[in-house]
N, C-alpha and C. Protein backbone atom coordinates (compact mmCIF):
# COMPACT_ATOMS: atom_id res chain seq x y z
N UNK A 1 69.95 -17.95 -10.47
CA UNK A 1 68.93 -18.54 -9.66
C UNK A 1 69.54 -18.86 -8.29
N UNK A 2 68.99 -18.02 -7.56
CA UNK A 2 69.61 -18.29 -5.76
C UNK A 2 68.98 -19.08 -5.39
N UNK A 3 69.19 -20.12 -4.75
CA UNK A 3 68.76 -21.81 -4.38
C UNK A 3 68.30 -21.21 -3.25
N UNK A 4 67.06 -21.79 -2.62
CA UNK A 4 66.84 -21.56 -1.32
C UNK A 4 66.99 -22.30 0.18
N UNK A 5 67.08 -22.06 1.21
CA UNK A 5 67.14 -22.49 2.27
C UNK A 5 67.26 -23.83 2.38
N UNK A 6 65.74 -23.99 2.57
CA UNK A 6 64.87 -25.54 2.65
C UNK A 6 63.98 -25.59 1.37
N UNK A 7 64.93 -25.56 0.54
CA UNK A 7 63.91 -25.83 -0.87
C UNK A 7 63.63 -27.08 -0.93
N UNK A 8 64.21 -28.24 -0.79
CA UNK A 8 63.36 -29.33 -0.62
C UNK A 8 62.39 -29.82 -0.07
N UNK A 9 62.23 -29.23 1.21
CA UNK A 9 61.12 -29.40 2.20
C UNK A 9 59.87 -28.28 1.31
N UNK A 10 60.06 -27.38 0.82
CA UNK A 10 59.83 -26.58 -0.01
C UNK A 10 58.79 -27.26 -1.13
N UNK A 11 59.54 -27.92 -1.59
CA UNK A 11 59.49 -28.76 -3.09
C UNK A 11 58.60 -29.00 -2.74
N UNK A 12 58.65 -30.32 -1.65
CA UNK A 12 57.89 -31.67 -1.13
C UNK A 12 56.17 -30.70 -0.72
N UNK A 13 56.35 -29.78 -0.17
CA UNK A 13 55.46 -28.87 0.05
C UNK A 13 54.40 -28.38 -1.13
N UNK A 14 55.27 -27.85 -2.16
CA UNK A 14 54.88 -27.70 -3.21
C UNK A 14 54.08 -28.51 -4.01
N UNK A 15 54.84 -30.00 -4.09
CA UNK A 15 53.60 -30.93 -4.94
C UNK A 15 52.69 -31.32 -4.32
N UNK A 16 52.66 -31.33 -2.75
CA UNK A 16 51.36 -31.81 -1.89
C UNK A 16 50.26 -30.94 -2.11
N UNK A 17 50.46 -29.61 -2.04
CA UNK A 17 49.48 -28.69 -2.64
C UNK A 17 48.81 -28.64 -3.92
N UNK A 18 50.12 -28.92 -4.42
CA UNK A 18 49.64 -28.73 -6.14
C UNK A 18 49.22 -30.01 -6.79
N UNK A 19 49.10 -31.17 -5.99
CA UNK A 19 48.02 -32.07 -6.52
C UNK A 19 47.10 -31.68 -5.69
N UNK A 20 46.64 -31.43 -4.88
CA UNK A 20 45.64 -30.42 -3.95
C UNK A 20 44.85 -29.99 -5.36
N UNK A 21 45.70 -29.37 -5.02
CA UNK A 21 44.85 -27.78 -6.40
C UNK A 21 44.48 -28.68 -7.64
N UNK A 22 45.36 -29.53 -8.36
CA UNK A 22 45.10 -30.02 -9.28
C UNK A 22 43.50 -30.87 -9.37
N UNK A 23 43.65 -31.75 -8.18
CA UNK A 23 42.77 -32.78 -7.78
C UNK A 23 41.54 -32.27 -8.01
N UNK A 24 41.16 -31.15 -6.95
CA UNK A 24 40.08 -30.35 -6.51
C UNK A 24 39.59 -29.21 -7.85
N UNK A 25 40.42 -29.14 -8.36
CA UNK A 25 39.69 -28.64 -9.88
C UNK A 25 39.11 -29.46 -11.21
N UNK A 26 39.70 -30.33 -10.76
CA UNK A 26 39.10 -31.84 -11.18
C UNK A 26 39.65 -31.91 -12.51
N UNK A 27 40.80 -31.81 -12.98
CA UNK A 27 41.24 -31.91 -14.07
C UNK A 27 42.50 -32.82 -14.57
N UNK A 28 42.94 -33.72 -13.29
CA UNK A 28 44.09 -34.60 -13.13
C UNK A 28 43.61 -35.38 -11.89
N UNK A 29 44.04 -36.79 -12.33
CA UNK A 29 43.84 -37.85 -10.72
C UNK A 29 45.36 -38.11 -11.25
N UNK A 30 46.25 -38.06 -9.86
CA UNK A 30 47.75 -38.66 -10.07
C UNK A 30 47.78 -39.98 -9.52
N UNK A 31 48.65 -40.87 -9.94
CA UNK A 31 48.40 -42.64 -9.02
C UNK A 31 49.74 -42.27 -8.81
N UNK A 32 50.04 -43.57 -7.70
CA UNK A 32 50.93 -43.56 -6.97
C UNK A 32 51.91 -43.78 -7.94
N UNK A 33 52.21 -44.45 -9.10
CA UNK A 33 53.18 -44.64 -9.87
C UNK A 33 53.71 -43.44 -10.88
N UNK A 34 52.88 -42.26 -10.38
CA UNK A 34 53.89 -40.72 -11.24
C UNK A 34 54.83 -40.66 -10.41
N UNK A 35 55.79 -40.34 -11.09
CA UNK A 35 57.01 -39.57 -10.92
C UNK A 35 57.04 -38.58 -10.42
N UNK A 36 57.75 -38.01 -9.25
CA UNK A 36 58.06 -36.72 -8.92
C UNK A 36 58.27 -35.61 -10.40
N UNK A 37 58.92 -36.16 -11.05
CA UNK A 37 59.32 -35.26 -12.68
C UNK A 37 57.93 -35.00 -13.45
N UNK A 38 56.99 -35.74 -13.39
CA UNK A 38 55.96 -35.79 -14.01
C UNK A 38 55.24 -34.95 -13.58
N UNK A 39 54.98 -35.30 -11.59
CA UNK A 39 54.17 -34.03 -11.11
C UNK A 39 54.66 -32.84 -11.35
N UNK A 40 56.09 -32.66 -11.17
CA UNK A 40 56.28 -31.01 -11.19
C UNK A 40 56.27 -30.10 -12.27
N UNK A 41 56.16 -30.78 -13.42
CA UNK A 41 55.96 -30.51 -15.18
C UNK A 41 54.44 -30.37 -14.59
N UNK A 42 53.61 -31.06 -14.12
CA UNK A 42 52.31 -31.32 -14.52
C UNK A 42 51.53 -29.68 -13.71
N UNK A 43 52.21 -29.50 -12.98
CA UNK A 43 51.56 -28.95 -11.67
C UNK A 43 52.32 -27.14 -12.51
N UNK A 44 53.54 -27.62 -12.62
CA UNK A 44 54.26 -25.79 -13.11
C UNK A 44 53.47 -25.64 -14.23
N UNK A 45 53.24 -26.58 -15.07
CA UNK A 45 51.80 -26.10 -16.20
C UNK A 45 50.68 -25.84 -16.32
N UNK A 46 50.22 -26.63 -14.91
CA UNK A 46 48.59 -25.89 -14.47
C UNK A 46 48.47 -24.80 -14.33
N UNK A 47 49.63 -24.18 -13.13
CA UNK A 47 49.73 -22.80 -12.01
C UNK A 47 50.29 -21.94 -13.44
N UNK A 48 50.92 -22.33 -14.38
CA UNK A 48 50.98 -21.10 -15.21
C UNK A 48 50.01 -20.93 -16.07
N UNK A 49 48.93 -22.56 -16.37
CA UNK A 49 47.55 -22.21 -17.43
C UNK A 49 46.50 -21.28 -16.51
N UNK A 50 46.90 -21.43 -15.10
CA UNK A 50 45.97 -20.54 -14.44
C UNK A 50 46.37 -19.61 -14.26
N UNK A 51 47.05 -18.80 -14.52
CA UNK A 51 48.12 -17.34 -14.12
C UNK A 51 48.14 -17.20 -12.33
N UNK A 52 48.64 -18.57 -12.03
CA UNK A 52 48.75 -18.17 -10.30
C UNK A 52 50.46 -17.91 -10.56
N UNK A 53 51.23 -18.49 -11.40
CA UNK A 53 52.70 -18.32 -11.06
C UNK A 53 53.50 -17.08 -12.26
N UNK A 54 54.36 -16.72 -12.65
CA UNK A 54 54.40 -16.12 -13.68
C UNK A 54 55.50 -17.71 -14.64
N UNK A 55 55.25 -17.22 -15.45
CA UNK A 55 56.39 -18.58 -16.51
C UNK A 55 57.29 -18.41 -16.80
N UNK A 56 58.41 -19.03 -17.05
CA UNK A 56 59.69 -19.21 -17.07
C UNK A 56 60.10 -18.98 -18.93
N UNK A 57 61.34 -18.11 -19.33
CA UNK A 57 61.00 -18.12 -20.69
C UNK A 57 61.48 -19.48 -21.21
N UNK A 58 60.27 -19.90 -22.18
CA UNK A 58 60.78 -21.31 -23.12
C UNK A 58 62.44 -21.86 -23.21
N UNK A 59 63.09 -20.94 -23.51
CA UNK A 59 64.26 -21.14 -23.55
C UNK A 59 65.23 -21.62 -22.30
N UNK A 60 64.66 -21.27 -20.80
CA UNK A 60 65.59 -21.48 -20.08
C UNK A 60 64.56 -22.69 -19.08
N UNK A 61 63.38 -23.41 -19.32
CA UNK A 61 62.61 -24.35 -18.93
C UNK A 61 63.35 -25.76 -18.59
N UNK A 62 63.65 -26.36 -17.68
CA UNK A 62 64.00 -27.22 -17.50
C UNK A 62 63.67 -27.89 -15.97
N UNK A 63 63.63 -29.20 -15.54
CA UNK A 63 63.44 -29.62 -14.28
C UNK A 63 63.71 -29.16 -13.48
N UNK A 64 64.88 -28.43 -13.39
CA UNK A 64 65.62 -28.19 -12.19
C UNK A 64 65.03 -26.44 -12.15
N UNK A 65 64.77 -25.31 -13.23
CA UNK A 65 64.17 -24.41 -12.73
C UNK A 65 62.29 -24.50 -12.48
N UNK A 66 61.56 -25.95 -13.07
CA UNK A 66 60.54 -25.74 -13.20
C UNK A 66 60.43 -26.26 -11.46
N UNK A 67 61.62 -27.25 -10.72
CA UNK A 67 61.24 -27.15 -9.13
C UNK A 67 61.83 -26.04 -8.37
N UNK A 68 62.52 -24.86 -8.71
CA UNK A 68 62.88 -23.97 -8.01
C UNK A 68 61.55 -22.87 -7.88
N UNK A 69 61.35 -22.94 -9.18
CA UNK A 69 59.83 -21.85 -9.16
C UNK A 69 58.61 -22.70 -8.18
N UNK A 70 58.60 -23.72 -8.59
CA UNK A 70 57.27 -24.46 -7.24
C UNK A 70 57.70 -24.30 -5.90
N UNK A 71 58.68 -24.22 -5.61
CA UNK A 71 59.32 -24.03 -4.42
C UNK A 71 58.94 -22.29 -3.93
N UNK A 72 59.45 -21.53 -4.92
CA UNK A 72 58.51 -20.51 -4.55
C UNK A 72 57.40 -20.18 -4.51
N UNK A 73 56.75 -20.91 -4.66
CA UNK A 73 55.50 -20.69 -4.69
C UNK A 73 54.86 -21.27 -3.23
N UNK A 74 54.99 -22.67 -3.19
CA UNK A 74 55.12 -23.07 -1.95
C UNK A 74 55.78 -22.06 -0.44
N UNK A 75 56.92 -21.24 -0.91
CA UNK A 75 57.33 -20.62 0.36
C UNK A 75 56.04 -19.14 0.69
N UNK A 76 55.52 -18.94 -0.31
CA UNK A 76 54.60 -17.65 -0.02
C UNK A 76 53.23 -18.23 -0.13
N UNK A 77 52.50 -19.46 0.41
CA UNK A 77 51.32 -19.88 0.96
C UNK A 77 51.18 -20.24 2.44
């Protein structure tokens, strides 16, 4: 997994959208007291129940690749 550039700015990018998306499909309200960890589980499981992202295999799923993949996703919008 090649880390990117500005993947944090990336990231940060990523969950602003993806409670966006979440919000506006009306299937999650987030409060200010989630966790960054929470959104990005919450949000990499939407975009893959919706086939916008492809999924990561079970086996190699963890925080740190479920924010590298939002990050890509974020860099190609």
């Amino acid at each position: 997994m090649k880390k990117l550039k500005n993947e944090k700015e990336l990231l940060k990018k990523a969950i602003d959208e993806g409670v966006k998306y979440a919000e506006k499909r009306g299937v999650v309200e987030f409060e200010a007291t989630d966790s960054a960890n929470e959104k990005v589980e919450y949000i990499y499981r939407l975009l893959i129940h919706d086939a916008v992202i492809q999924p990561i295999p079970e086996d190699q799923i963890s925080q740190k690749t479920m924010r590298h993949k939002l990050a890509i996703w974020a860099s190609k919008l």
